[in-house]
Protein backbone atom coordinates (compact mmCIF):
# COMPACT_ATOMS: atom_id res chain seq x y z
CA UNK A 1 0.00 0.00 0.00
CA UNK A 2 3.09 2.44 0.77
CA UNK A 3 3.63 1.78 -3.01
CA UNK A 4 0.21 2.96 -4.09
CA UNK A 5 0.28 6.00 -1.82
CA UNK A 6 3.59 7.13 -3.19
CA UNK A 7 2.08 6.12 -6.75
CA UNK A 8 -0.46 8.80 -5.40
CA UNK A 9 1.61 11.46 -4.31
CA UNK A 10 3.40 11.39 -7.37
CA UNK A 11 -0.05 11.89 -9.25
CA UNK A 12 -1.06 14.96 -7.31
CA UNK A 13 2.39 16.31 -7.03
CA UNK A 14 2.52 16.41 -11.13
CA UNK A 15 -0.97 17.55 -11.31
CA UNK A 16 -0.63 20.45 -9.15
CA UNK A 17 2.70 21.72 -10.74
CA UNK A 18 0.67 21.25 -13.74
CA UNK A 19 -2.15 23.23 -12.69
CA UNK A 20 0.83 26.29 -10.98
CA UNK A 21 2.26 26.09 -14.42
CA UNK A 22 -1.04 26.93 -16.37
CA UNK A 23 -1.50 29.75 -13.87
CA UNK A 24 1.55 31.10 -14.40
CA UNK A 25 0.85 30.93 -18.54
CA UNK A 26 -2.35 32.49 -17.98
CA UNK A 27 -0.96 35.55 -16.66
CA UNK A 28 1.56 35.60 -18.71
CA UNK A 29 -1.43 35.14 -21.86
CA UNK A 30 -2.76 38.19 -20.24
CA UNK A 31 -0.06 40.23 -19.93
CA UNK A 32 0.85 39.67 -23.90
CA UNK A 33 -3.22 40.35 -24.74
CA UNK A 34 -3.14 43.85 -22.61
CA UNK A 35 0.41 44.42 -24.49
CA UNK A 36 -1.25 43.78 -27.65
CA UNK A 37 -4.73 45.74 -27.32
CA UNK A 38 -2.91 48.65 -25.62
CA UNK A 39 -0.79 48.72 -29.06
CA UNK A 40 -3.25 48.30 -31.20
CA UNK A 41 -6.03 51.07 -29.60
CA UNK A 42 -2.65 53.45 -29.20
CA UNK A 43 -2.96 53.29 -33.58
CA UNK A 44 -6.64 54.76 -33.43
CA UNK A 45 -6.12 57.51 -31.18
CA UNK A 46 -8.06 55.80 -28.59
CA UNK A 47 -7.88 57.69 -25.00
CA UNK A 48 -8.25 55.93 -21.39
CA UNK A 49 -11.02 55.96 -19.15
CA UNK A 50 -8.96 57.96 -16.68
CA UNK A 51 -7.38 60.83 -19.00
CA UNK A 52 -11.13 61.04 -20.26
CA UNK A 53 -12.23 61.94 -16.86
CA UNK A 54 -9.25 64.19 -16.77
CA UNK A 55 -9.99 65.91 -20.09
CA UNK A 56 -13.71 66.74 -18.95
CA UNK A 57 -13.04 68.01 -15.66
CA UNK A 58 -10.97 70.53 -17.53
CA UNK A 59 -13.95 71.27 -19.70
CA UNK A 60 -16.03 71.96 -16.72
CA UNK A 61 -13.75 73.94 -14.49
CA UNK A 62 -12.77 75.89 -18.27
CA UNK A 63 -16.95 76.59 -18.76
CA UNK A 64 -17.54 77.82 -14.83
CA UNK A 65 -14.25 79.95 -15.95
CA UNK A 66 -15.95 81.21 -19.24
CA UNK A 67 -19.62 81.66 -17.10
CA UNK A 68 -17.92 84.10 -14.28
CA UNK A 69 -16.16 86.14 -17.28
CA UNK A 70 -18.87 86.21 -19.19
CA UNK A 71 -20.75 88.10 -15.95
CA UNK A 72 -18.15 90.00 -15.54
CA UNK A 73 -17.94 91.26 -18.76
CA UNK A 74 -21.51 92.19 -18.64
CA UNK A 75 -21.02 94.02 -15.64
CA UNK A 76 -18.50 96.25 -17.33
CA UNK A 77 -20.44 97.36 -20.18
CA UNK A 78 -23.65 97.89 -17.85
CA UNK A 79 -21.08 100.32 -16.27
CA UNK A 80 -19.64 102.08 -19.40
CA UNK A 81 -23.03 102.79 -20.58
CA UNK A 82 -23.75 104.65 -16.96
CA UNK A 83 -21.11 106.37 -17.66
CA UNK A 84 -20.74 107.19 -21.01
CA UNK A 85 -24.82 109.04 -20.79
């Protein structure tokens, strides 16, 4: 029986370095995909999630900019014509 449990241990032992070794290709299958899309989107001009968040929190803070100027501007003219009457 010492025979068959060895037999055994050998059996797992291979199975489960097996099963490590197709983990470690799976990342590694990932890593080459990402590589690959990341490449290929880079050709079309394609942005990221993240510097598209970046890009339209610009465009808001640059339109409250533009809204307070465009008051302001406004403003001034109300007070040229006052004083140009």
């Amino acid at each position: 029986m010492t025979s068959n449990n060895q037999s055994m241990d050998d059996i797992a032992e291979k199975i489960a370095g097996g099963l490590r070794m197709l983990g470690g290709f799976k990342q590694g299958a990932e890593a080459q995909v990402r590589t690959i899309v990341e490449g290929a989107l880079s050709q079309f001009d394609v942005v990221t999630h993240e510097r598209m968040q970046v890009q339209e929190a610009m465009l808001g803070k640059a339109r409250d900019e533009l809204s307070i100027l465009e008051k302001r501007i406004a403003e001034l003219e109300a007070q040229m014509k006052l004083l140009t009457k």
